[in-house]
N, C-alpha and C. Protein backbone atom coordinates (compact mmCIF):
# COMPACT_ATOMS: atom_id res chain seq x y z
N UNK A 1 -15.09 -13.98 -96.07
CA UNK A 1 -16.52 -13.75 -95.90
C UNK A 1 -16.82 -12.28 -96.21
N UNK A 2 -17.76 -11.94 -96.76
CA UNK A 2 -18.63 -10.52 -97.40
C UNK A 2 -18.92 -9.71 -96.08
N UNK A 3 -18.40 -8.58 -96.10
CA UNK A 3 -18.94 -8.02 -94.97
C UNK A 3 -20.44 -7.41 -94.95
N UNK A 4 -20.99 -7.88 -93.56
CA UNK A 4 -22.85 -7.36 -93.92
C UNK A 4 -22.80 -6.22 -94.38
N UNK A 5 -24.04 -5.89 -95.40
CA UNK A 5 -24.19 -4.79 -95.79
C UNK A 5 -24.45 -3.34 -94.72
N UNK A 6 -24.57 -3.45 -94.04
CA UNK A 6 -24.69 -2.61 -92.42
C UNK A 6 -23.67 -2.15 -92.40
N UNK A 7 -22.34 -2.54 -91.89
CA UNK A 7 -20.88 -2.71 -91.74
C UNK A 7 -20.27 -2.11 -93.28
N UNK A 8 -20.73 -2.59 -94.14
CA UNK A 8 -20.12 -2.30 -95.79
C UNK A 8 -20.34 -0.72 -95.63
N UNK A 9 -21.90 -0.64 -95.43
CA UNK A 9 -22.15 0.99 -95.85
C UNK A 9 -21.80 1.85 -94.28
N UNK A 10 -21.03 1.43 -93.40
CA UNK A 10 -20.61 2.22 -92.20
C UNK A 10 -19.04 2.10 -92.50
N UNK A 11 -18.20 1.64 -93.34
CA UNK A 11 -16.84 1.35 -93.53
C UNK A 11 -16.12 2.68 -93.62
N UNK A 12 -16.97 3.84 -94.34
CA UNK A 12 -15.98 5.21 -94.34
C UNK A 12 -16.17 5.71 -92.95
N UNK A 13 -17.33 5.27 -92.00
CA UNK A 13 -17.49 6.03 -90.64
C UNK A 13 -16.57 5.47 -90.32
N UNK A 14 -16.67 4.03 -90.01
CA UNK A 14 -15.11 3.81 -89.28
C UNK A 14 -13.92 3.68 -89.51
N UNK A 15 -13.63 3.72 -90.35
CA UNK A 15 -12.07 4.05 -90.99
C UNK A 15 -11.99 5.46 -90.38
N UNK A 16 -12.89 6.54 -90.24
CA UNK A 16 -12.74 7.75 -89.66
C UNK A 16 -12.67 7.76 -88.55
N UNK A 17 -13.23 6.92 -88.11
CA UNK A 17 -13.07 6.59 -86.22
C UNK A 17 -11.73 6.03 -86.38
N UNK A 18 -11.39 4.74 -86.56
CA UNK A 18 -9.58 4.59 -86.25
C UNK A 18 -9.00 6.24 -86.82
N UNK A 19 -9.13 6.88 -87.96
CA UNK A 19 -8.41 7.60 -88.21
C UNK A 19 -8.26 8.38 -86.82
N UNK A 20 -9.38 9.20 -86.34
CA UNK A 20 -9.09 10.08 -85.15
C UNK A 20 -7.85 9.57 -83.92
N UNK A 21 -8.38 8.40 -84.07
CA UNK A 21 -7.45 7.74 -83.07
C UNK A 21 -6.01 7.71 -83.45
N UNK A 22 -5.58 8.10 -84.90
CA UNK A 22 -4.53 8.34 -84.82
C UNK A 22 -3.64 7.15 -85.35
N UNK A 23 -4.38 6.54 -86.02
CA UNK A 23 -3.97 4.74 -86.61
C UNK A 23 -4.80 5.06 -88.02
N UNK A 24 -4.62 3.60 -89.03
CA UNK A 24 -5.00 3.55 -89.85
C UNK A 24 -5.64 2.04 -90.21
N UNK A 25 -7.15 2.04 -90.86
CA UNK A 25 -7.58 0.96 -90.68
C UNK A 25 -6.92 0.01 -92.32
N UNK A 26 -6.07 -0.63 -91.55
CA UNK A 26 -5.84 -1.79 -92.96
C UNK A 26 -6.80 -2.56 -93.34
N UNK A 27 -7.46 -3.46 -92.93
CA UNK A 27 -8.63 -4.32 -93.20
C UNK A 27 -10.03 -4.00 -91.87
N UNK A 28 -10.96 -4.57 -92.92
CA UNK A 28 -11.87 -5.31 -91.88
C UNK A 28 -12.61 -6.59 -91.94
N UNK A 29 -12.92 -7.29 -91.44
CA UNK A 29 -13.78 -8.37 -91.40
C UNK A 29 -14.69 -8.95 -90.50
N UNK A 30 -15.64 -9.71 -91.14
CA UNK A 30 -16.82 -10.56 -90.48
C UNK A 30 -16.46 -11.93 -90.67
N UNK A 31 -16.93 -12.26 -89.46
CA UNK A 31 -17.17 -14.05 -89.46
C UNK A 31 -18.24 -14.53 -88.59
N UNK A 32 -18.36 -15.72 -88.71
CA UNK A 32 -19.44 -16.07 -87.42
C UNK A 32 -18.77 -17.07 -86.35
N UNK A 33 -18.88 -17.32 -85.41
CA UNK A 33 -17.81 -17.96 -83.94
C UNK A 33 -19.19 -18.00 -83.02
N UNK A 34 -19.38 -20.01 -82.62
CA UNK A 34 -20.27 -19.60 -81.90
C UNK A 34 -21.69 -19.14 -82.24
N UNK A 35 -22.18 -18.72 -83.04
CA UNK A 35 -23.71 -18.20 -83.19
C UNK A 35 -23.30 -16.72 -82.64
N UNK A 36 -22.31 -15.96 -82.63
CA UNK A 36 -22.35 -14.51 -82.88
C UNK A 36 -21.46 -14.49 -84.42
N UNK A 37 -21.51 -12.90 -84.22
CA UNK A 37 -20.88 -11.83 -85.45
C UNK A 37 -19.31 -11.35 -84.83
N UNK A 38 -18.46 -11.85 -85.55
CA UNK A 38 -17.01 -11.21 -85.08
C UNK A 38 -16.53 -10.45 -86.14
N UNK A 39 -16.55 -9.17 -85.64
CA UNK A 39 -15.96 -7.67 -86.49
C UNK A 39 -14.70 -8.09 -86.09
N UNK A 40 -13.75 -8.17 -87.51
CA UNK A 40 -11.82 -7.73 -86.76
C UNK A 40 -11.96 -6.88 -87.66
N UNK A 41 -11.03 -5.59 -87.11
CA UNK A 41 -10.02 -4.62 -87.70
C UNK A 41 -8.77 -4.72 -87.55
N UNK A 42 -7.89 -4.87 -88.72
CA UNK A 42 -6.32 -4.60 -88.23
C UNK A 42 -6.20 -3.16 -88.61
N UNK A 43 -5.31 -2.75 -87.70
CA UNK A 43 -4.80 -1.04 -87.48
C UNK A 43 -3.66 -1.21 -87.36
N UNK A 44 -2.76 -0.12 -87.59
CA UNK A 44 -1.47 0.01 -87.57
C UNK A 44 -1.21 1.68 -88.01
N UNK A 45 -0.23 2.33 -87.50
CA UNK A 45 0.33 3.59 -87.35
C UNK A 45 1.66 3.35 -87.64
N UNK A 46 2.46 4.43 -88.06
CA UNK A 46 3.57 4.50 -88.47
C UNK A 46 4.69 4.22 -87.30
N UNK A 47 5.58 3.18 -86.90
CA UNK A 47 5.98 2.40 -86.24
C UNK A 47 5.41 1.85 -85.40
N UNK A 48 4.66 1.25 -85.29
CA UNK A 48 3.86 0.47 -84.89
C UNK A 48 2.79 0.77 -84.12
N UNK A 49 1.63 -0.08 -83.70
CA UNK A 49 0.70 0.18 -82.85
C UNK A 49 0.92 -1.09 -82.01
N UNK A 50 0.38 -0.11 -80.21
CA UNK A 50 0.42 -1.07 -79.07
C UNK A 50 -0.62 -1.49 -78.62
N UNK A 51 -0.68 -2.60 -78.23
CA UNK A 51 -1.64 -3.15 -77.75
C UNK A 51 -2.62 -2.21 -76.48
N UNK A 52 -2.17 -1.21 -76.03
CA UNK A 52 -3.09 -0.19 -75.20
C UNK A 52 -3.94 0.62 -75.83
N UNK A 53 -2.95 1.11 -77.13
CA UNK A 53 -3.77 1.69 -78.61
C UNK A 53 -4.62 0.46 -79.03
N UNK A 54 -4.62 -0.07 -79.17
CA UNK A 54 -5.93 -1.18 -79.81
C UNK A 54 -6.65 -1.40 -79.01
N UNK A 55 -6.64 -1.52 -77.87
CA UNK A 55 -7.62 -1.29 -76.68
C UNK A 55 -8.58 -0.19 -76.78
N UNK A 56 -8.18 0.84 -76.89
CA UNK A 56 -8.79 2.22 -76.49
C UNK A 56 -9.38 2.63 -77.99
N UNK A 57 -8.66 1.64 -79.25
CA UNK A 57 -9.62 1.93 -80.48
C UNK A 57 -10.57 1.02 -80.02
N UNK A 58 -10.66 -0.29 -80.02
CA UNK A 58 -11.70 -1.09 -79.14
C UNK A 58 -12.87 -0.53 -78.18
N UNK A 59 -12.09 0.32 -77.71
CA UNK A 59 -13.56 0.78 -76.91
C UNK A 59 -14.08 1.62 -77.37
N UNK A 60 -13.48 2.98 -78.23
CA UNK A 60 -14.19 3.99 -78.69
C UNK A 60 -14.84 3.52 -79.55
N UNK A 61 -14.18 2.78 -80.51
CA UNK A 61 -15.08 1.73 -81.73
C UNK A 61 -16.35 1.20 -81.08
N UNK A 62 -16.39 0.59 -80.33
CA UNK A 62 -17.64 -0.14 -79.43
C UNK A 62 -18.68 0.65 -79.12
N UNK A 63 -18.47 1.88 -78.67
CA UNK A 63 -19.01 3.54 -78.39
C UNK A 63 -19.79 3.77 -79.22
N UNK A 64 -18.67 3.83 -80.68
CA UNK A 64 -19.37 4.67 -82.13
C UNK A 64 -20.36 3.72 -82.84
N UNK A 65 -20.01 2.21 -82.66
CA UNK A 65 -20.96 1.00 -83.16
C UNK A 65 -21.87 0.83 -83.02
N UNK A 66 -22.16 1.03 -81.08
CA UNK A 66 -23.51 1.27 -80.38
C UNK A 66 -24.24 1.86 -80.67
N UNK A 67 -23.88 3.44 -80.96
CA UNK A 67 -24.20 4.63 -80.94
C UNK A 67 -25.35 4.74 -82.47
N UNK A 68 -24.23 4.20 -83.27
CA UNK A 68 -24.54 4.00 -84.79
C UNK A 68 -25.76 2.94 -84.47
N UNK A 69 -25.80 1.81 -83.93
CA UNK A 69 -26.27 0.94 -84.24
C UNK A 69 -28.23 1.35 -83.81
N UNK A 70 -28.09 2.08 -82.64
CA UNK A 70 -29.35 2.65 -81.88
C UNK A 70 -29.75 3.95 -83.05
N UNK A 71 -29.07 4.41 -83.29
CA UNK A 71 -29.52 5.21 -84.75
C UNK A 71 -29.89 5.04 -85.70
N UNK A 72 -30.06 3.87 -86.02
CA UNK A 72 -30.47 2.99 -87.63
C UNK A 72 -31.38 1.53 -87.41
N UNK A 73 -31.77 1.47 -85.86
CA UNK A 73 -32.59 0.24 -85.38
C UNK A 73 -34.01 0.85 -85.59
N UNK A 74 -34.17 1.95 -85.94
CA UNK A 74 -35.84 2.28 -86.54
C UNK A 74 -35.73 1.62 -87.47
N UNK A 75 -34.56 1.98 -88.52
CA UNK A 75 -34.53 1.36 -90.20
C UNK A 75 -34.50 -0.15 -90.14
N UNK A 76 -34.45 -0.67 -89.03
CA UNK A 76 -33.90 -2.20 -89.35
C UNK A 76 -32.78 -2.57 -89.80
N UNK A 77 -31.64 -1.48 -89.62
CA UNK A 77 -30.51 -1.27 -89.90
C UNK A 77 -29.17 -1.76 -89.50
N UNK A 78 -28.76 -2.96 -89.25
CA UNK A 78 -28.05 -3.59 -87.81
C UNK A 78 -27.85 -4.93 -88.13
N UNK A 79 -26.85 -5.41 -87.68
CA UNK A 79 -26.03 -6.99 -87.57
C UNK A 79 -27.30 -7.27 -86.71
N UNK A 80 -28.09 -8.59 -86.55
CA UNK A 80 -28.91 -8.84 -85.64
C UNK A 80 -28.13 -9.94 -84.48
N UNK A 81 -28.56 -9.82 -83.23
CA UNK A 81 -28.19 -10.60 -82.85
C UNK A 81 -26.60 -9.79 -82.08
N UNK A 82 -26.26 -10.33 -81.48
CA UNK A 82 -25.03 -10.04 -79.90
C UNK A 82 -23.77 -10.00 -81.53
N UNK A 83 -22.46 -9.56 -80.96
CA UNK A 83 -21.36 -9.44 -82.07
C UNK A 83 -19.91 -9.17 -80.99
N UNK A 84 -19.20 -9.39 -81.61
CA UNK A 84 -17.49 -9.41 -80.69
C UNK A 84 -16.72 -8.14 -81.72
N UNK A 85 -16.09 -7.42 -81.13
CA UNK A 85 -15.55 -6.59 -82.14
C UNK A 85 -13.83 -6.71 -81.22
N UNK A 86 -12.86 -7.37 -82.59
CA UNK A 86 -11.44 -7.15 -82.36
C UNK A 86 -10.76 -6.75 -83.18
N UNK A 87 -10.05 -5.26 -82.15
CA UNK A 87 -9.21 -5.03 -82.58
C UNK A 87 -7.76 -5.01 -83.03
N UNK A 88 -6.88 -5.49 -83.75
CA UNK A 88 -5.34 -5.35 -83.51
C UNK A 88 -4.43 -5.33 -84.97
N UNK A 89 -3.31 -5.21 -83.95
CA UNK A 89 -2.08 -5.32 -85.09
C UNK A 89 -1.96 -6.07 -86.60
N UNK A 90 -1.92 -5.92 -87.48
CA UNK A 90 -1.52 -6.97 -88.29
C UNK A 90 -0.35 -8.09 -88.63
N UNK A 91 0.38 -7.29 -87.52
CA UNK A 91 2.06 -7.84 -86.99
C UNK A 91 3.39 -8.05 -88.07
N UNK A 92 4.37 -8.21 -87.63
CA UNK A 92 5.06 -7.90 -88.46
C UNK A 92 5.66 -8.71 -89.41
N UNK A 93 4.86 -9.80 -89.32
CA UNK A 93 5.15 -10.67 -90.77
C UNK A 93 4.08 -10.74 -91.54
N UNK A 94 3.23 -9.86 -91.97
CA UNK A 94 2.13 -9.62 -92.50
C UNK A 94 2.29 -9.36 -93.89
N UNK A 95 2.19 -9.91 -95.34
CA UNK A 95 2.40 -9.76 -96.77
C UNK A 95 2.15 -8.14 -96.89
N UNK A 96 3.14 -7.28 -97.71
CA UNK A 96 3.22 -6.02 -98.17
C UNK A 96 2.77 -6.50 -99.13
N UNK A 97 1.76 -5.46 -99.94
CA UNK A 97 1.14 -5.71 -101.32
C UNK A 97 1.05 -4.13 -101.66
N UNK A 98 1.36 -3.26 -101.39
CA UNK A 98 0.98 -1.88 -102.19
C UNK A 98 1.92 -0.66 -101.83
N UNK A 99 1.37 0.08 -102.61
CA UNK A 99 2.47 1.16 -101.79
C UNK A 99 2.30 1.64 -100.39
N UNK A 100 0.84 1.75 -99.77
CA UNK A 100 0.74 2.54 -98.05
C UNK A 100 2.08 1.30 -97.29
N UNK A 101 2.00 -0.17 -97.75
CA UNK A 101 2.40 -0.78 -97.09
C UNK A 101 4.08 -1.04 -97.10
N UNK A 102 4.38 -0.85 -98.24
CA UNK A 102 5.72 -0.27 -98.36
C UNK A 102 6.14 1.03 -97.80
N UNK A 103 5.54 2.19 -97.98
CA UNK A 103 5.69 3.29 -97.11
C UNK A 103 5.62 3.27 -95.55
N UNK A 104 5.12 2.10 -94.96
CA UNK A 104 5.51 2.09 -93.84
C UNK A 104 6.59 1.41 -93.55
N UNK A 105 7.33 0.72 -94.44
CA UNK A 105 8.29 -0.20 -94.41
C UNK A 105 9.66 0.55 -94.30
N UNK A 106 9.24 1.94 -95.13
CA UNK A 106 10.55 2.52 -95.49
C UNK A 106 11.64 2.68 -94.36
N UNK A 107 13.09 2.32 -94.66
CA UNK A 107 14.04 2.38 -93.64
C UNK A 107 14.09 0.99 -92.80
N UNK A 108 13.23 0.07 -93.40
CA UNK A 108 13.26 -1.60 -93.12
C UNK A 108 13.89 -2.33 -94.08
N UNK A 109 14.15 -3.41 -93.62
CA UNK A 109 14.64 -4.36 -94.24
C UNK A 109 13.62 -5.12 -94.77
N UNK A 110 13.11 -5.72 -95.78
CA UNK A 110 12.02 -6.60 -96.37
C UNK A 110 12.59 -7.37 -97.82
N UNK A 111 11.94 -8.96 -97.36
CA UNK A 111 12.35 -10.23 -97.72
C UNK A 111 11.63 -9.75 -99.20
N UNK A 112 11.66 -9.89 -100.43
CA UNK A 112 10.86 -10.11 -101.78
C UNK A 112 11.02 -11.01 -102.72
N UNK A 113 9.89 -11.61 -102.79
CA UNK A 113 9.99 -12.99 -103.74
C UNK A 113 9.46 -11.77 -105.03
N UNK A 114 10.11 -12.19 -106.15
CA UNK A 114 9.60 -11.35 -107.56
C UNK A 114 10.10 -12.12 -109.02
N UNK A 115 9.16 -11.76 -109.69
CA UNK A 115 9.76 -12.21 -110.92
C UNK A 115 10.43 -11.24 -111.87
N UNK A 116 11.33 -11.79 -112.16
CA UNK A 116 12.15 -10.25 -113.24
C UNK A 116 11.36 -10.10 -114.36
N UNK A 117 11.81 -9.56 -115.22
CA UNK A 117 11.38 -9.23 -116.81
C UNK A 117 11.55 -10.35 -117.43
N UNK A 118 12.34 -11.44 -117.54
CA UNK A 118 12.93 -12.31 -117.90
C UNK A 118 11.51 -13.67 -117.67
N UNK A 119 10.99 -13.41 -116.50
CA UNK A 119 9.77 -14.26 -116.17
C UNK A 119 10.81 -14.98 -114.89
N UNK A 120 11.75 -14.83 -114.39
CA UNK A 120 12.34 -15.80 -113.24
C UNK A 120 12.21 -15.79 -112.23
N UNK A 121 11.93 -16.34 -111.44
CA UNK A 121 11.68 -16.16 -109.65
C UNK A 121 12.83 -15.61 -109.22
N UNK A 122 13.26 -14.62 -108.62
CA UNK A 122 13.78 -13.89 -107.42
C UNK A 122 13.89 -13.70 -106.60
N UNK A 123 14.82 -13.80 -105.55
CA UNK A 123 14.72 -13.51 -103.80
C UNK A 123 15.49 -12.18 -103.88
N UNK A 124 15.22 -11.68 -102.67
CA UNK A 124 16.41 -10.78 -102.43
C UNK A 124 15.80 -10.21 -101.02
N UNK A 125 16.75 -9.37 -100.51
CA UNK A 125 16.68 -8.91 -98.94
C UNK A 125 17.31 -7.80 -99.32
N UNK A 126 16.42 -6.61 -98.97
CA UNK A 126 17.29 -4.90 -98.80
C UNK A 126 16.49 -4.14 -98.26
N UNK A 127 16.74 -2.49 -97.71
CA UNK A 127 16.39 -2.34 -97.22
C UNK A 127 15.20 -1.17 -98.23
N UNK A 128 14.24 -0.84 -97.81
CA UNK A 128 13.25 -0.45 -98.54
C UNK A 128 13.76 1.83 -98.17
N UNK A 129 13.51 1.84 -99.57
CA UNK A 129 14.07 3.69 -99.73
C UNK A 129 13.00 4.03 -99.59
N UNK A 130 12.11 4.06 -100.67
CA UNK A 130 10.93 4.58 -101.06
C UNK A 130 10.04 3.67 -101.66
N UNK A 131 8.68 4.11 -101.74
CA UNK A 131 7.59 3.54 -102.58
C UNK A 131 6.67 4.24 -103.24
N UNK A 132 6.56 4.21 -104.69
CA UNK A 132 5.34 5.00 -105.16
C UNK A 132 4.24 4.26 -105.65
N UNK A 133 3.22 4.67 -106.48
CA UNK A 133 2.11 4.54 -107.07
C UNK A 133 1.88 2.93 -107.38
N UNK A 134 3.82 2.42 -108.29
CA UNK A 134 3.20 1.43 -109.33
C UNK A 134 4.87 0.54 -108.26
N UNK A 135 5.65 1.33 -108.14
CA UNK A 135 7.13 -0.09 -107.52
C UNK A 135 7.54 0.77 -106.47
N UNK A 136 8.33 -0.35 -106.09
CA UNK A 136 8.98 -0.12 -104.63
C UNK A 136 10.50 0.05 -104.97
N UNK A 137 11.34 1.13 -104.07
CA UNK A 137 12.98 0.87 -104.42
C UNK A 137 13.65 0.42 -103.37
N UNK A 138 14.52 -0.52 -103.62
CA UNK A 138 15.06 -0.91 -102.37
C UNK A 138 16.71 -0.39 -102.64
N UNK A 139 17.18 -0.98 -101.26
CA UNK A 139 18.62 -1.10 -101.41
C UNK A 139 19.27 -2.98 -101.25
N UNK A 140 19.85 -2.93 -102.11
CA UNK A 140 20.44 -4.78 -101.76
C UNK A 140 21.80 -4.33 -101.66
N UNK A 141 22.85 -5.58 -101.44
CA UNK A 141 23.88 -6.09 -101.01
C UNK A 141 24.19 -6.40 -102.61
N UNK A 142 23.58 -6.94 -103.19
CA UNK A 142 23.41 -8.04 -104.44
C UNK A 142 23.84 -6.81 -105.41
N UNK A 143 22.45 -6.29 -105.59
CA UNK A 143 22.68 -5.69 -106.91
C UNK A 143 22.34 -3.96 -106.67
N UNK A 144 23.09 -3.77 -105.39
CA UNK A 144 22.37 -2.18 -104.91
C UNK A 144 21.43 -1.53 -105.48
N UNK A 145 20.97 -0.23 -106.07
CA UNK A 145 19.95 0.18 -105.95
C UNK A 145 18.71 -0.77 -106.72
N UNK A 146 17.31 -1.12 -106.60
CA UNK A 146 16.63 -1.81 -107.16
C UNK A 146 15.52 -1.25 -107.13
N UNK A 147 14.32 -1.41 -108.52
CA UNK A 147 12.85 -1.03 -108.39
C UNK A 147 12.51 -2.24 -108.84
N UNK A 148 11.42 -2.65 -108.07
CA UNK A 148 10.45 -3.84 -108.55
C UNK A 148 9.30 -3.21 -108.50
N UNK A 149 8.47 -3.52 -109.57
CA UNK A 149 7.09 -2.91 -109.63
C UNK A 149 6.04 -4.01 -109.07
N UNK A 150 5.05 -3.64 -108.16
CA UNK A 150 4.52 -4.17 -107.70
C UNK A 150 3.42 -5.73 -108.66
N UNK A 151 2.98 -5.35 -109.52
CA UNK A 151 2.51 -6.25 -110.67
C UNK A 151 3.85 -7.61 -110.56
N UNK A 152 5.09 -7.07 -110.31
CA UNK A 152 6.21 -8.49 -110.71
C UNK A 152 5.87 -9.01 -109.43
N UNK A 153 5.50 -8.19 -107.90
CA UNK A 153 5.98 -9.03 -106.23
C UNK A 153 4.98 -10.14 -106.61
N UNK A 154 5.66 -11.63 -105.93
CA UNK A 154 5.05 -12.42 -105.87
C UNK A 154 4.57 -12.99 -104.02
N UNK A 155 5.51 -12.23 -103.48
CA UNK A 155 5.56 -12.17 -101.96
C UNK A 155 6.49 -11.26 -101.80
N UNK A 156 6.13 -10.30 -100.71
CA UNK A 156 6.81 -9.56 -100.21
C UNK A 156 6.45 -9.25 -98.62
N UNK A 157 7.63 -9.91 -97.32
CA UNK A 157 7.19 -9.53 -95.82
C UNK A 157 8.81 -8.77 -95.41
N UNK A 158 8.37 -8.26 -94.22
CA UNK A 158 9.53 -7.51 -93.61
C UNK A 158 10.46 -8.57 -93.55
N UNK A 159 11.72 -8.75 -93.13
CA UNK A 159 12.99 -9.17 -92.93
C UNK A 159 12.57 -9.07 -91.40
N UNK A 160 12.50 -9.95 -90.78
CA UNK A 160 12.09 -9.92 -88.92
C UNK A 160 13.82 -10.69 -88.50
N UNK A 161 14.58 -9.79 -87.96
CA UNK A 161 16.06 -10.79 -87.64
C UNK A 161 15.85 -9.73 -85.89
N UNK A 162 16.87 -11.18 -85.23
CA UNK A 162 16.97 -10.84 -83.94
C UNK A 162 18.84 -10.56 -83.90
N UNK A 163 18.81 -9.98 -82.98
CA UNK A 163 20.28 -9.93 -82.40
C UNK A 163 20.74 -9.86 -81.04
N UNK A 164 21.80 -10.45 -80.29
CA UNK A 164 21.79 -10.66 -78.85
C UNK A 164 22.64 -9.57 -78.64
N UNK A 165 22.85 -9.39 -77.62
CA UNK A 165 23.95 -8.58 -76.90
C UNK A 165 24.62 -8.79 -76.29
N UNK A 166 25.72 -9.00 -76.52
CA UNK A 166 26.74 -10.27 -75.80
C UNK A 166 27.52 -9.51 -74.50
């Protein structure tokens, strides 16, 4: 769904609001639930964000929304009508598609479906070095050092493995 134009043209304010907070806004979105307006933001910071941090962006967000919103209700400027605003994680099986999202990966392990040069589907599992502009480098088991350029990923999520402690 299109985010209202209200929300569209307030998107650099709040990306600056999560920023202060010290997170980074990955997405946002609108929907309707009910006969209200539901704002989600996913946020995430460099090893992760907690659910107390998404809280407290939640409320300051709610603060700056209000705030904004009583400032631009001369203009007619405003989602009409009551709205839910949630905040959270994008979690950790969430599709990598670019480089910010590989750069947070770096020093992880992440699953990549890709096609080679050849045109062939690919798996592989390694752990992620670096990421720039246009590919990502990993490390494999398979074929150690590797760059896939993002144009070949056809899926790419973290490697999520558990281990017990015996």
């Amino acid at each position: 769904m299109e985010l209202p134009r209200e929300i569209e043209s307030l998107k650099e304010e709040i990306r600056a609001e999560v920023e202060r907070s010290g997170a980074e806004l990955i997405d946002i979105t609108s929907r309707k639930s009910g006969g209200r307006g539901v704002l989600t933001l996913l946020v995430d910071k460099p090893g992760g964000i907690t659910l107390q941090e998404c809280v407290n962006i939640n409320n300051s967000l709610g603060h700056f929304l209000d705030d904004r919103s009583n400032q631009l209700a001369d203009q007619g400027f405003w989602i009409p009508g009551p709205y839910f605003l949630e905040v959270s994680s994008p979690g950790l099986d969430r599709p990598l598609k670019n480089q910010r999202d590989f750069e947070r990966a770096v020093g992880s392990k992440v699953r990549i479906h890709w096609r080679n040069p050849a045109g062939q589907s690919v798996l592989c599992v390694g752990g992620v070095i670096s990421a720039g502009p246009e590919s990502v480098h990993l490390e494999t088991k398979e074929s150690g050092l590797l760059e896939i350029y993002f144009e070949q990923i056809l899926k790419a999520v973290r490697e999520i493995g558990f281990s017990s402690k015996g």
